[in-house]
Every structure is written in C-alpha cells, then in structure tokens.
PDB file of N, CA and C in Angstrom:
ATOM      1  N   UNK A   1      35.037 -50.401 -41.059  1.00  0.00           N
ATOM      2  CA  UNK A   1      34.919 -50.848 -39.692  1.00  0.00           C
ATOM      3  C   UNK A   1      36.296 -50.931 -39.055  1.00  0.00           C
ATOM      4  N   UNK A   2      36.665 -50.385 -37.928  1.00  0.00           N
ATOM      5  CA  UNK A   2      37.346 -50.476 -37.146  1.00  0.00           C
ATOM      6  C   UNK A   2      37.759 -52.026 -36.102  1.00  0.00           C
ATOM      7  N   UNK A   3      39.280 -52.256 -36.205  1.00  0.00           N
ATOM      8  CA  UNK A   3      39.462 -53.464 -35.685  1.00  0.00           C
ATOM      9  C   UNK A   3      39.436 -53.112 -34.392  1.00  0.00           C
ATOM     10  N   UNK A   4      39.364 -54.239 -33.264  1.00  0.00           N
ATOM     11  CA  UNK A   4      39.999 -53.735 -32.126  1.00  0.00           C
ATOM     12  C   UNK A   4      40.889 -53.781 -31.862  1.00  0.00           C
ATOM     13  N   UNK A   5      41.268 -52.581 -31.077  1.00  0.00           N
ATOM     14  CA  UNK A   5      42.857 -52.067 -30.353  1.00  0.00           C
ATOM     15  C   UNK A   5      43.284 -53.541 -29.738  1.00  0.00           C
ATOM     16  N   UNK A   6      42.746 -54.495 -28.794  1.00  0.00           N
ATOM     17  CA  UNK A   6      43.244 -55.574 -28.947  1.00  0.00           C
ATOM     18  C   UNK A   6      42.568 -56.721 -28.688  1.00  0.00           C
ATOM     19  N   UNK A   7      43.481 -57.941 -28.263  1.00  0.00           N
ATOM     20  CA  UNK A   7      42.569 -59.324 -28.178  1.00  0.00           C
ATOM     21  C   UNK A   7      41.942 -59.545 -27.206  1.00  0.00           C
ATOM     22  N   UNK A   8      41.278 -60.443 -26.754  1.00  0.00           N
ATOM     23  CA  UNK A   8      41.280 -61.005 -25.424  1.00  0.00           C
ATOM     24  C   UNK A   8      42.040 -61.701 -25.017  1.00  0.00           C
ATOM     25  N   UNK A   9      42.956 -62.357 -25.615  1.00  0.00           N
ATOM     26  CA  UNK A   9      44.602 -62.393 -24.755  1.00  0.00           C
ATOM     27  C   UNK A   9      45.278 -61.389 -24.500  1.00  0.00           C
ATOM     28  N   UNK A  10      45.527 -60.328 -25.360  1.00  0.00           N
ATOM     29  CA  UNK A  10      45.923 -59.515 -24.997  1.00  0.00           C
ATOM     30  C   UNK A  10      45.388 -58.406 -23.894  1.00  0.00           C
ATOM     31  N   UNK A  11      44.106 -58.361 -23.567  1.00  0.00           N
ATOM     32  CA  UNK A  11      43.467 -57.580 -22.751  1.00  0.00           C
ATOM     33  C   UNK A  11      43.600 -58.538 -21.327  1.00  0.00           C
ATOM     34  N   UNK A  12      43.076 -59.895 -21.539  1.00  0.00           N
ATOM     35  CA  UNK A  12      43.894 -60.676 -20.340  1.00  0.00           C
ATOM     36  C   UNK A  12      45.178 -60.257 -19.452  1.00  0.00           C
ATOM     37  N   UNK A  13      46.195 -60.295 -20.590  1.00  0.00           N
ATOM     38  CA  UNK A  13      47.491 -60.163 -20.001  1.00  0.00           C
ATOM     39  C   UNK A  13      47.799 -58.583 -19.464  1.00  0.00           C
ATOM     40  N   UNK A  14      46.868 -57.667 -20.340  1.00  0.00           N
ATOM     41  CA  UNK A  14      47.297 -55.934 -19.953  1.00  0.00           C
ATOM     42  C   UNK A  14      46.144 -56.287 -18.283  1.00  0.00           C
ATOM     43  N   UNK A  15      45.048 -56.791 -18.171  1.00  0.00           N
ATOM     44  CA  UNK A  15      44.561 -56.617 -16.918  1.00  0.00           C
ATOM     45  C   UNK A  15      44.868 -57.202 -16.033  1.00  0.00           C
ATOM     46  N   UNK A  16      46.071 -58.258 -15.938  1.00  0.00           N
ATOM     47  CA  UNK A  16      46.948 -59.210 -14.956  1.00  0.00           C
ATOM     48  C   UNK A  16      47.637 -58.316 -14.636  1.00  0.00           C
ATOM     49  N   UNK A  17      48.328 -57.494 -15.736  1.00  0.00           N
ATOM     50  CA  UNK A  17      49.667 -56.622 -15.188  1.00  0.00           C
ATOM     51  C   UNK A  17      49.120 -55.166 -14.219  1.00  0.00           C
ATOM     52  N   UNK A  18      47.624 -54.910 -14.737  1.00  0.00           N
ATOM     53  CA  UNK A  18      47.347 -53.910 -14.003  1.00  0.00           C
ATOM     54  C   UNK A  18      46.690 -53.901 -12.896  1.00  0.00           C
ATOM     55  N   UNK A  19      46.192 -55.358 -12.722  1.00  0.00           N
ATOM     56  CA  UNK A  19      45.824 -55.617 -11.374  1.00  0.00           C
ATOM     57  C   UNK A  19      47.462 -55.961  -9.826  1.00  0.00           C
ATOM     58  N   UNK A  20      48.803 -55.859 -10.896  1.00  0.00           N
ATOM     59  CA  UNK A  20      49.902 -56.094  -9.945  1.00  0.00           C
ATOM     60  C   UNK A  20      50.123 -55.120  -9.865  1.00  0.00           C
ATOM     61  N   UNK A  21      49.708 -54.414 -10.811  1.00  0.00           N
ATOM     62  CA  UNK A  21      50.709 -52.763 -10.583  1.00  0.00           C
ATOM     63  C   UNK A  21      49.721 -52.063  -9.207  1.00  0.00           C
ATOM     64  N   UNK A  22      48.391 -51.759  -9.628  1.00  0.00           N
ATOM     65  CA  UNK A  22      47.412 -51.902  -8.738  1.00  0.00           C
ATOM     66  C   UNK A  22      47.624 -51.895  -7.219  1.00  0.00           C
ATOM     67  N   UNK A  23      48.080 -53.247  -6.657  1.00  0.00           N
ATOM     68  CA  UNK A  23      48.613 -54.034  -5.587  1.00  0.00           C
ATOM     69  C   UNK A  23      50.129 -53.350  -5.055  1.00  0.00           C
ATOM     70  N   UNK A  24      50.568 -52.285  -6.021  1.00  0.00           N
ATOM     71  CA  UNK A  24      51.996 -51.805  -5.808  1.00  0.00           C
ATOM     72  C   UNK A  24      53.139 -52.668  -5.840  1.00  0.00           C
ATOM     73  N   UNK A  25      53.062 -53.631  -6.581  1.00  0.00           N
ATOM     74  CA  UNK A  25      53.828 -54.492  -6.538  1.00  0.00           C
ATOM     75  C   UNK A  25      54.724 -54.200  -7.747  1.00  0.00           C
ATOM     76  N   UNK A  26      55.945 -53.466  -7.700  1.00  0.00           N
ATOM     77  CA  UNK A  26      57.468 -53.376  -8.533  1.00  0.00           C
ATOM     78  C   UNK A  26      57.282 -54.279  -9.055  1.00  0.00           C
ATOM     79  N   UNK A  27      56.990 -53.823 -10.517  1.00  0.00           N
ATOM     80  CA  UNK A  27      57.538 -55.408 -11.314  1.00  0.00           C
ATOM     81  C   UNK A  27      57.943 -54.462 -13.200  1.00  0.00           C
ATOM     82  N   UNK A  28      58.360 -54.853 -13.728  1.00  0.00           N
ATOM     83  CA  UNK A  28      59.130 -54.434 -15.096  1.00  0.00           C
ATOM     84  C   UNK A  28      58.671 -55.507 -16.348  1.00  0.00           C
ATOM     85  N   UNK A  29      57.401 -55.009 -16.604  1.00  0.00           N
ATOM     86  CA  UNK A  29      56.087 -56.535 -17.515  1.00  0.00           C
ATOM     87  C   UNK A  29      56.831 -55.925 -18.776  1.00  0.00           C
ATOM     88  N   UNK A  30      56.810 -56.969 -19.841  1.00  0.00           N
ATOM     89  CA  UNK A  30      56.710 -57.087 -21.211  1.00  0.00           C
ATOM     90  C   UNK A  30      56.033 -56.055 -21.525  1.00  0.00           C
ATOM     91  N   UNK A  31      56.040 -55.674 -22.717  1.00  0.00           N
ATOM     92  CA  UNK A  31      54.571 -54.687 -23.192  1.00  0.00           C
ATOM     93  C   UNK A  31      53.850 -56.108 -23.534  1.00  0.00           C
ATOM     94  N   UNK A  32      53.064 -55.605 -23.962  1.00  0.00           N
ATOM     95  CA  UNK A  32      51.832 -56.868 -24.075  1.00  0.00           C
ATOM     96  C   UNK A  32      51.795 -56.757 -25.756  1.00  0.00           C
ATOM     97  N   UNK A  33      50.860 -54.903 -25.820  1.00  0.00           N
ATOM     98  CA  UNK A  33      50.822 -54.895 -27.200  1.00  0.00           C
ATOM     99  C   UNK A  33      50.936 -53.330 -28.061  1.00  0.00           C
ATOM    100  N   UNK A  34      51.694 -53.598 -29.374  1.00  0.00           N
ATOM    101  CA  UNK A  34      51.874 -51.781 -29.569  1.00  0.00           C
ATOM    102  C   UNK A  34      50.907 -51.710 -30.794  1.00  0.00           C
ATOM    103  N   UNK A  35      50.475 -50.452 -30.394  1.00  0.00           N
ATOM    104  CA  UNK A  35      49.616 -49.523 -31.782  1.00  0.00           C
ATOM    105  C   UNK A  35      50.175 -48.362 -31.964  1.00  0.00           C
ATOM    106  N   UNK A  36      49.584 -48.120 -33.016  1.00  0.00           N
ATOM    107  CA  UNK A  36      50.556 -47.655 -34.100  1.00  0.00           C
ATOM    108  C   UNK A  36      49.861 -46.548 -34.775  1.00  0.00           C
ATOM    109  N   UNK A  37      50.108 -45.160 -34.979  1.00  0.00           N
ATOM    110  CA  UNK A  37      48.975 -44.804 -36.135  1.00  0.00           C
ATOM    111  C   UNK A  37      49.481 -44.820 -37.447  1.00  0.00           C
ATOM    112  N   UNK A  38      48.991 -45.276 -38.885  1.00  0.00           N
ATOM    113  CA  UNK A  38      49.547 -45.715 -40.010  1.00  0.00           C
ATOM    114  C   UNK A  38      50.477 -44.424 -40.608  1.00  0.00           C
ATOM    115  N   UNK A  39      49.595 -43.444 -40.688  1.00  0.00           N
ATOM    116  CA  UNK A  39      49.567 -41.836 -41.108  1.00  0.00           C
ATOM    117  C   UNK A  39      50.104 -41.076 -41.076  1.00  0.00           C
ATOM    118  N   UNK A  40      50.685 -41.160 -39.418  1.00  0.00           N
ATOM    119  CA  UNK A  40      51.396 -40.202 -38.476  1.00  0.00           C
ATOM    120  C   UNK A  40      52.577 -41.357 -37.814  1.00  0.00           C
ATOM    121  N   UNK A  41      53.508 -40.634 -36.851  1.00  0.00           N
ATOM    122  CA  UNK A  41      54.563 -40.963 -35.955  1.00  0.00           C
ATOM    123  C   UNK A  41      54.023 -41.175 -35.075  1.00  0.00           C
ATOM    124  N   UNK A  42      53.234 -41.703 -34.733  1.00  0.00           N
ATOM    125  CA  UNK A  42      52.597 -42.161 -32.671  1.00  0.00           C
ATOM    126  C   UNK A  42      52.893 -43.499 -32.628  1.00  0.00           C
ATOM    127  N   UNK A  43      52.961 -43.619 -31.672  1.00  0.00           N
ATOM    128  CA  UNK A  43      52.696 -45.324 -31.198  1.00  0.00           C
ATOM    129  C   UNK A  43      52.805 -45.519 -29.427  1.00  0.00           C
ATOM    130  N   UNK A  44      52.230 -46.743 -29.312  1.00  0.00           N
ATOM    131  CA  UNK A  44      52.180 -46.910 -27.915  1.00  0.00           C
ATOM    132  C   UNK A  44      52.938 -48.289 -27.065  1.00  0.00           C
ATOM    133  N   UNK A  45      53.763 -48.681 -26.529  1.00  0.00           N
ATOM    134  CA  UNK A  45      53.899 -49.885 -26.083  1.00  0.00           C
ATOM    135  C   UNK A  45      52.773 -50.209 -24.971  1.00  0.00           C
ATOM    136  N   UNK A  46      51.797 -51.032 -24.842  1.00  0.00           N
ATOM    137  CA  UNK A  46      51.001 -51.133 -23.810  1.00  0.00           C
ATOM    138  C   UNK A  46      51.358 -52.060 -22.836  1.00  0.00           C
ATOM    139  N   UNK A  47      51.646 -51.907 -21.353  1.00  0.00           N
ATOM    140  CA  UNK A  47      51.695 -52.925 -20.872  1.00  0.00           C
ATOM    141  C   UNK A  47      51.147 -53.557 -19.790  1.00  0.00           C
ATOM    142  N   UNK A  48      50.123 -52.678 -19.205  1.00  0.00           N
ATOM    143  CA  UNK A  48      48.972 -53.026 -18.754  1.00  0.00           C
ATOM    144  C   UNK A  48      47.486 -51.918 -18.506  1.00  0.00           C
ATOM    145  N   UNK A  49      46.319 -52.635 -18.028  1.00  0.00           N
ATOM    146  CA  UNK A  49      45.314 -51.646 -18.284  1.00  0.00           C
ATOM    147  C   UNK A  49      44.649 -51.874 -16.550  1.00  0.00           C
ATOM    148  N   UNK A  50      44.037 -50.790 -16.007  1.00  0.00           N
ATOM    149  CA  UNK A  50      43.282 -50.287 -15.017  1.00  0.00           C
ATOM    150  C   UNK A  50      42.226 -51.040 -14.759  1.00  0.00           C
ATOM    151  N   UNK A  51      42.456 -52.067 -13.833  1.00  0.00           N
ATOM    152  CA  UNK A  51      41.158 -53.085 -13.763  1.00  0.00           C
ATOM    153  C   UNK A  51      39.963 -52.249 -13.051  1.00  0.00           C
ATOM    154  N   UNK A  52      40.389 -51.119 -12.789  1.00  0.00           N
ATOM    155  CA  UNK A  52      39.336 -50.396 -12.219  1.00  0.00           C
ATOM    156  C   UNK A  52      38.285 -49.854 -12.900  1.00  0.00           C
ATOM    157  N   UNK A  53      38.973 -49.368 -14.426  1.00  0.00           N
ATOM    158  CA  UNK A  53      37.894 -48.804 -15.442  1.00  0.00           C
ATOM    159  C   UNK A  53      37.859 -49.359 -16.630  1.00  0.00           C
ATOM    160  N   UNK A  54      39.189 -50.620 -16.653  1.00  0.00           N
ATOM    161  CA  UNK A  54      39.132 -51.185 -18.039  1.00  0.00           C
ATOM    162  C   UNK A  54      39.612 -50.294 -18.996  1.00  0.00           C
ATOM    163  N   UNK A  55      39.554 -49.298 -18.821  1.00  0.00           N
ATOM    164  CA  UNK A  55      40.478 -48.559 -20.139  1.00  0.00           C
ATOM    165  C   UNK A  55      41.249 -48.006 -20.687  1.00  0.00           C
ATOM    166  N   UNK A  56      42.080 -47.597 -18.940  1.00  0.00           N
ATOM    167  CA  UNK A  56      43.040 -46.854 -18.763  1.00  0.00           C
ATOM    168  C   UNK A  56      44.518 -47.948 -18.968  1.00  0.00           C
ATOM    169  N   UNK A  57      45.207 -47.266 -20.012  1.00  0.00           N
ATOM    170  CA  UNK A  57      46.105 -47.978 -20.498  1.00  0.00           C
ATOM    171  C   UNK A  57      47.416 -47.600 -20.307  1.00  0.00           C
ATOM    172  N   UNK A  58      48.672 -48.193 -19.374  1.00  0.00           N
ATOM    173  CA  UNK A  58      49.920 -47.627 -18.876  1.00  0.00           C
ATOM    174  C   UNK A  58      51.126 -48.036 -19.873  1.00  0.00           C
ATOM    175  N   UNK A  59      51.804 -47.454 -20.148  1.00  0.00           N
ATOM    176  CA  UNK A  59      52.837 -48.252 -20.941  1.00  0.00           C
ATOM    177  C   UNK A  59      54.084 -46.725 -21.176  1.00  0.00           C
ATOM    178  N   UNK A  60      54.322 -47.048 -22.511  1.00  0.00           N
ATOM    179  CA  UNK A  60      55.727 -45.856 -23.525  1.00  0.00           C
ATOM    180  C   UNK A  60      54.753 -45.639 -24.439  1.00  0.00           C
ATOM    181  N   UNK A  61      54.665 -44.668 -24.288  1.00  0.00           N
ATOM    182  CA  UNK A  61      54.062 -43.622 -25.156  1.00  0.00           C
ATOM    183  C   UNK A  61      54.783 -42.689 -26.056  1.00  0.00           C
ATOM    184  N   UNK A  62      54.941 -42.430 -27.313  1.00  0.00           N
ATOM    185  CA  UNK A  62      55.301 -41.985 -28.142  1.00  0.00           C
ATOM    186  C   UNK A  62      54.745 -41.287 -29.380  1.00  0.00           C
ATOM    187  N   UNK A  63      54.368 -39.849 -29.183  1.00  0.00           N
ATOM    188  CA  UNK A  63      53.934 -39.051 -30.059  1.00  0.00           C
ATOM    189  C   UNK A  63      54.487 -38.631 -31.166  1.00  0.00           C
ATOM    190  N   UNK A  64      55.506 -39.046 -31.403  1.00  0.00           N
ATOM    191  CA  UNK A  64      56.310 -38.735 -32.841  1.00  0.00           C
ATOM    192  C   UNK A  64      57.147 -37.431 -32.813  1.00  0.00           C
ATOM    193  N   UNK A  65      57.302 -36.928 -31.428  1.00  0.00           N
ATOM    194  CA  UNK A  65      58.162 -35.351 -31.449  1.00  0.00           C
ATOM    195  C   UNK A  65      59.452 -35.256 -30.678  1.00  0.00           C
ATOM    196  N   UNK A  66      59.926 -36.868 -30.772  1.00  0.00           N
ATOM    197  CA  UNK A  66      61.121 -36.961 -30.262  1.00  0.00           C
ATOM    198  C   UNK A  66      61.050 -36.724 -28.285  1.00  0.00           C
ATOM    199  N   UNK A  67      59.851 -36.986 -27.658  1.00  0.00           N
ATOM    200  CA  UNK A  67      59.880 -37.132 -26.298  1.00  0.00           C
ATOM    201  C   UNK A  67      58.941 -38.381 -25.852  1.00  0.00           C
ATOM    202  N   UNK A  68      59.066 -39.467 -26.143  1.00  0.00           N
ATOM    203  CA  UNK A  68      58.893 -40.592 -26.187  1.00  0.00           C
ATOM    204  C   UNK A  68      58.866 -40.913 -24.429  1.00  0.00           C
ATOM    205  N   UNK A  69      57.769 -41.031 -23.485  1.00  0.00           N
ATOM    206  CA  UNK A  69      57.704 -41.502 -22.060  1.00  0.00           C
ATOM    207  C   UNK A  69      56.849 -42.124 -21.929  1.00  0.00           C
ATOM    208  N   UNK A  70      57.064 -42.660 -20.202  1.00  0.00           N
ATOM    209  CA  UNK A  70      56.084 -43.713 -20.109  1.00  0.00           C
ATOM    210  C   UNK A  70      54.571 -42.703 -19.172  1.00  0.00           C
ATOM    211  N   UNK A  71      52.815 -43.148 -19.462  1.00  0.00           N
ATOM    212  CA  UNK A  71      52.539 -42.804 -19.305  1.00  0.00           C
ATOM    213  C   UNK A  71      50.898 -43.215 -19.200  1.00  0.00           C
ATOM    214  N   UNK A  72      49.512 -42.725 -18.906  1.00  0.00           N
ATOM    215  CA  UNK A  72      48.718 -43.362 -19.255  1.00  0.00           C
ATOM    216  C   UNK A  72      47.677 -42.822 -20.821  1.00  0.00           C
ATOM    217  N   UNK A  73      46.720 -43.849 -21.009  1.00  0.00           N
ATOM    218  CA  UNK A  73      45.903 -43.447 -22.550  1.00  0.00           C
ATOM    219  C   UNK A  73      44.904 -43.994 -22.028  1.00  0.00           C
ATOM    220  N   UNK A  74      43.642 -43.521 -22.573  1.00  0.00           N
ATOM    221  CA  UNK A  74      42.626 -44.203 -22.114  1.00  0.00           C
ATOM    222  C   UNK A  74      42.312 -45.024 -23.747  1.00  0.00           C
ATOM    223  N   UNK A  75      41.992 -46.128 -23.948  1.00  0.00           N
ATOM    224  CA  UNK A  75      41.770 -46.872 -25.351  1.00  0.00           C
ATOM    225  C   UNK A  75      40.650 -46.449 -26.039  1.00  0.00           C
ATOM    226  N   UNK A  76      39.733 -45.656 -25.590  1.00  0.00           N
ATOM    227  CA  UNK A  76      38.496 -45.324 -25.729  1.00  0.00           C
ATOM    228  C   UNK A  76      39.117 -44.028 -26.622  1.00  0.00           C
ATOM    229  N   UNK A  77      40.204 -43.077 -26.163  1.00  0.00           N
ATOM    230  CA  UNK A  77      40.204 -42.060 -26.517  1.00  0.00           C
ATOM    231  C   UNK A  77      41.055 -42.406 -27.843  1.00  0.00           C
ATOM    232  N   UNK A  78      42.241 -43.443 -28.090  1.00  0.00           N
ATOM    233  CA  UNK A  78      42.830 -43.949 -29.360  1.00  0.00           C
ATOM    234  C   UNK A  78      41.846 -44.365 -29.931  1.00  0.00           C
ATOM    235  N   UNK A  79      40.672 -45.013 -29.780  1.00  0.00           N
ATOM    236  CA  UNK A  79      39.639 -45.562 -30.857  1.00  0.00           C
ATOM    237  C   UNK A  79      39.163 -44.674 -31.686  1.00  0.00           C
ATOM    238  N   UNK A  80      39.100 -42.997 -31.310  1.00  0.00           N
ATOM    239  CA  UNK A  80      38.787 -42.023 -31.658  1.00  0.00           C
ATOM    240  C   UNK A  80      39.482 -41.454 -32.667  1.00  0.00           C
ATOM    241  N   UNK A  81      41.265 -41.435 -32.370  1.00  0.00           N
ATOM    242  CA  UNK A  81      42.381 -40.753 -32.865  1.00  0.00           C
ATOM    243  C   UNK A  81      41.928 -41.070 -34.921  1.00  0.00           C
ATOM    244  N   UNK A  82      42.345 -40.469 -35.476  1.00  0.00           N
ATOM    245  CA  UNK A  82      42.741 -40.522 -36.778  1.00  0.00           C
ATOM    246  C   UNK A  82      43.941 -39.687 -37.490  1.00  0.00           C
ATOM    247  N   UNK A  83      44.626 -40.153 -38.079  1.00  0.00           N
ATOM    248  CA  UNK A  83      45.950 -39.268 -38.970  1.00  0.00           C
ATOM    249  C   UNK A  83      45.587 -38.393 -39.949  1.00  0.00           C
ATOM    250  N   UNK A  84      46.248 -37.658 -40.511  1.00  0.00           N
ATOM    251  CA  UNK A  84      46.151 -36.612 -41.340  1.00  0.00           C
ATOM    252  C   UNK A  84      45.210 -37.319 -42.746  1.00  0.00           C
ATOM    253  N   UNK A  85      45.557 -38.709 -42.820  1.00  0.00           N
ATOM    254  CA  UNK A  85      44.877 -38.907 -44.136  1.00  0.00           C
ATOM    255  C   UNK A  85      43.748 -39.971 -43.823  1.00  0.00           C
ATOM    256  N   UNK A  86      43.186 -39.433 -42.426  1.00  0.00           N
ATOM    257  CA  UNK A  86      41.996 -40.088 -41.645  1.00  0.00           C
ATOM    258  C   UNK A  86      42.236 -41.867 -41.196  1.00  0.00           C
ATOM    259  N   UNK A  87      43.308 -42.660 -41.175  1.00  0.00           N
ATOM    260  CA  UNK A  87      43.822 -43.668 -40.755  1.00  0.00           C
ATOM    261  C   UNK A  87      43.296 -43.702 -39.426  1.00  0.00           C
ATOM    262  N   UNK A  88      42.689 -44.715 -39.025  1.00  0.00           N
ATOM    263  CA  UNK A  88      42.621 -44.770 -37.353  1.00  0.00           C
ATOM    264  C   UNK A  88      43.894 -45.584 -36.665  1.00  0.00           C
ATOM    265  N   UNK A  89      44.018 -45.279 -35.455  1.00  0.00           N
ATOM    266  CA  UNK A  89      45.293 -45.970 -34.374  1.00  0.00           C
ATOM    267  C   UNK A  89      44.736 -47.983 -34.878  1.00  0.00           C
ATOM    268  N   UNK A  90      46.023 -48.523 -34.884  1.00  0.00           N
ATOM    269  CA  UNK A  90      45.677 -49.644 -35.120  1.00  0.00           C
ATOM    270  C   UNK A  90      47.409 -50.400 -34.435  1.00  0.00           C
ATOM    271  N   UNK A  91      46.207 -51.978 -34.168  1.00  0.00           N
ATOM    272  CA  UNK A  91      47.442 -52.511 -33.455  1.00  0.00           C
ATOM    273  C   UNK A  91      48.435 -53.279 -34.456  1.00  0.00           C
ATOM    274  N   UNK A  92      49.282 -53.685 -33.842  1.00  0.00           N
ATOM    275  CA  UNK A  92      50.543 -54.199 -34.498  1.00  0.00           C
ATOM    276  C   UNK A  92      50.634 -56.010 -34.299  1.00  0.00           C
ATOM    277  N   UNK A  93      49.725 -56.825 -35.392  1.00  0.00           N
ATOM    278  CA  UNK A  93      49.363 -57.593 -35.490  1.00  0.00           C
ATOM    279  C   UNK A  93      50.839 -58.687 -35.079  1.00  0.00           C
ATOM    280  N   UNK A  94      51.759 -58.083 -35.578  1.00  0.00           N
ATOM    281  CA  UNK A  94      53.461 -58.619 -35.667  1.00  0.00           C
ATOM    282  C   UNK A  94      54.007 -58.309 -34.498  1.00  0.00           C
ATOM    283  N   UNK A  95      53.892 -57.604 -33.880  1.00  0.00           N
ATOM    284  CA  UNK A  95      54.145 -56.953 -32.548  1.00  0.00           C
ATOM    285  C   UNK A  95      54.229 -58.530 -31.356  1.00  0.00           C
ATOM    286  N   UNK A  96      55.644 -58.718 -30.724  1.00  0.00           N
ATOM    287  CA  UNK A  96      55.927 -59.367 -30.094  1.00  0.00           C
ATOM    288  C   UNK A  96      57.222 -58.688 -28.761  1.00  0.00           C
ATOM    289  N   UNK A  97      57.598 -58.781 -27.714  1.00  0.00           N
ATOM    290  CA  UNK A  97      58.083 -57.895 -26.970  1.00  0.00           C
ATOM    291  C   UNK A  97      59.129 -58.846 -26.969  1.00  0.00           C
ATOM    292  N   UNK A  98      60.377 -58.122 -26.843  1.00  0.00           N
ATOM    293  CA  UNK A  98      61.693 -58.829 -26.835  1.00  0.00           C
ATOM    294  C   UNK A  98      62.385 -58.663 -26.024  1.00  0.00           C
ATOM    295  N   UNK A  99      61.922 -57.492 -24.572  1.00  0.00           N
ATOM    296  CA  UNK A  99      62.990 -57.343 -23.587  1.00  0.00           C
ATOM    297  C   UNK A  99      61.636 -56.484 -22.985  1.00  0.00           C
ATOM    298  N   UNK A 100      62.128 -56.429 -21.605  1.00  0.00           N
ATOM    299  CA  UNK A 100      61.156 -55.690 -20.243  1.00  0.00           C
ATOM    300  C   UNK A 100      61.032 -54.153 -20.666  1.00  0.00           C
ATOM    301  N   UNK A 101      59.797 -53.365 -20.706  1.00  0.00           N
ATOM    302  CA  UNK A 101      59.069 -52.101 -20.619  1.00  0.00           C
ATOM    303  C   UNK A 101      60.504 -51.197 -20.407  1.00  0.00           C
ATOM    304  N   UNK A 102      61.212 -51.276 -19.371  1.00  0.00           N
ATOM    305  CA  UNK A 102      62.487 -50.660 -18.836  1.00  0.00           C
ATOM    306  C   UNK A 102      63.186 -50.241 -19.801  1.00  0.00           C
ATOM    307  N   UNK A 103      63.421 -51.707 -20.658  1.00  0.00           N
ATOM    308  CA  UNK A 103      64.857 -51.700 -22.358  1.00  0.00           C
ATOM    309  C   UNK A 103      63.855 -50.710 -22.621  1.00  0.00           C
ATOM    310  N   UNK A 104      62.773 -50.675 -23.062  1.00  0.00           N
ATOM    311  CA  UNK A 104      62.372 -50.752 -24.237  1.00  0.00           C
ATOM    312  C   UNK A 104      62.063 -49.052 -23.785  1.00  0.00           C
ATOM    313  N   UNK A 105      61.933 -48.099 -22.496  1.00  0.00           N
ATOM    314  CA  UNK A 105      62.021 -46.802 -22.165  1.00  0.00           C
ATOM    315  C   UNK A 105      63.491 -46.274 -22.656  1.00  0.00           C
ATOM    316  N   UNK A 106      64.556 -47.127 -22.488  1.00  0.00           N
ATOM    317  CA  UNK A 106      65.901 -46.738 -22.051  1.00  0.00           C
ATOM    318  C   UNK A 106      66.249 -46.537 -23.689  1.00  0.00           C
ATOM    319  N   UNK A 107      65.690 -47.099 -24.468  1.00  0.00           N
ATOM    320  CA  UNK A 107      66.060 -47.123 -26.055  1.00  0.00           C
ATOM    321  C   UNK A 107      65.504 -45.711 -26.278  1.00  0.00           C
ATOM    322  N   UNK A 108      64.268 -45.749 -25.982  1.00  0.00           N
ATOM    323  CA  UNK A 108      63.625 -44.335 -26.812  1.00  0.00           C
ATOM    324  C   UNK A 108      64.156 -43.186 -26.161  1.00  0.00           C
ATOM    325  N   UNK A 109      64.572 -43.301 -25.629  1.00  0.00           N
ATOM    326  CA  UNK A 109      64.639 -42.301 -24.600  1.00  0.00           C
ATOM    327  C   UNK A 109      66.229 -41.907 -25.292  1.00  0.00           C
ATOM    328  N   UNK A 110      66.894 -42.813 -25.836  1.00  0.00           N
ATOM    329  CA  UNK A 110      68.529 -42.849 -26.328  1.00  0.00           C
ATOM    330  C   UNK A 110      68.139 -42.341 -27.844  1.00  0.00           C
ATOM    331  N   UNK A 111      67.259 -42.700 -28.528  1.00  0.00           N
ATOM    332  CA  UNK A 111      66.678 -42.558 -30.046  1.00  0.00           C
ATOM    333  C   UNK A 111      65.742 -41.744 -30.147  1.00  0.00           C
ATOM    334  N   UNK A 112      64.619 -40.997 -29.112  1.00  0.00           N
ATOM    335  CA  UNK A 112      63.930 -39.996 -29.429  1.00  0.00           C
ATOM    336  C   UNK A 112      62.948 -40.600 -30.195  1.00  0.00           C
ATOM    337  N   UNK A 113      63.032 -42.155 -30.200  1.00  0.00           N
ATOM    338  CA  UNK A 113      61.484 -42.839 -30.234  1.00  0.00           C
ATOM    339  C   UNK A 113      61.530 -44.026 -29.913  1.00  0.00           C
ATOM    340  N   UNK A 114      60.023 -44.813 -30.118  1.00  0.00           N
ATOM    341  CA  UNK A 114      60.557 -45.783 -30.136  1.00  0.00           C
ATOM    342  C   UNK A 114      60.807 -46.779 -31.051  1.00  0.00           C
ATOM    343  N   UNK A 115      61.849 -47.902 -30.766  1.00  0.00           N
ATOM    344  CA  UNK A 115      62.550 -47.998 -32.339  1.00  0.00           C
ATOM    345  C   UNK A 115      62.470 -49.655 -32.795  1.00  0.00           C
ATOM    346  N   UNK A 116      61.630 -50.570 -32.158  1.00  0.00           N
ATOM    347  CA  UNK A 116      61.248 -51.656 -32.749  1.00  0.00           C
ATOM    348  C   UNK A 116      59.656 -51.808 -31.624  1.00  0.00           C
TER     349      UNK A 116
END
C-alpha cells in the first residue's frame, strides 16, 4: 500500500500558498514538502497546490539530469511514477525547509540538483 504524497497539514499549507499565488500576489513560500523517488534521482520541493483542481502542484522540480527548475506536477500523476526497481515517489517524512523556494532554486541551479 501506498502512503500519501502528503498530510493534511501539509496539503493545508500547499493550498494557502496556492490560493496567494492564485490572487497574484509575489510572495517567495517555504516549500512545504519534498518527495523523493527511492530508486531513481527525482525529487520535488512542493510549495503550493491549485485550489482550483487540488492537484496541481508548483514548486523545484528535479529529474535527476542535472536541469533542476521550478515548475508544475500534478500529484495524481507522481502517485503513479515508479523507479527502475518499481519503488513508488514517496515523501520525505524528515523534510523540513530551511530558507525561501528562491535559496533553494538558486542552489540547484549552482549544483545541477537539488542538494538538501
């Protein structure tokens, strides 16, 4: 059985941020929360979701090929994903944000991933 991608705090806080972004309102949010695939090099910083469809998820996106941007995912379509040795996308239980979406573009973007 598959966990979920995330909490209801955490889905709280991704649909606060996407109801400001929404509103056009400039703002530089925390990620909320990153997943990870075990298997493979992907991962995602999430930092908010589409109160319009609930699933559309904006954040840093990182496919493991050294072009690490920010971008959208729908969560529906990571619930799907699996790695080479069939691992599904899973979140990062430890996962806590230590500086604004911005640092955390400006790093990968310097490292060709992303790197905490």
């Amino acid at each position: 059985m598959n966990l979920p991608l995330t909490t209801t705090d955490e889905r709280v806080r991704l649909l606060a941020n996407g109801r400001t972004r929404a509103l056009g309102q400039l703002v530089d949010p925390l990620p909320v929360v990153r997943l990870f695939t075990p298997d493979a090099h992907a991962s995602w910083l999430l930092a908010s979701l589409d109160p319009a469809d609930g699933d559309t998820a904006w954040g840093l996106i990182d496919l493991g090929i050294g072009m690490p941007a920010l971008g959208t995912v729908k969560l529906s379509d990571l619930a799907g994903i699996v790695g080479p040795r069939k691992l599904p996308v899973r979140r990062d239980r430890y996962f806590q944000a230590v500086r604004p979406l911005s640092e955390y573009v400006r790093l990968a973007e310097e490292n060709g991933s992303i790197t905490d």
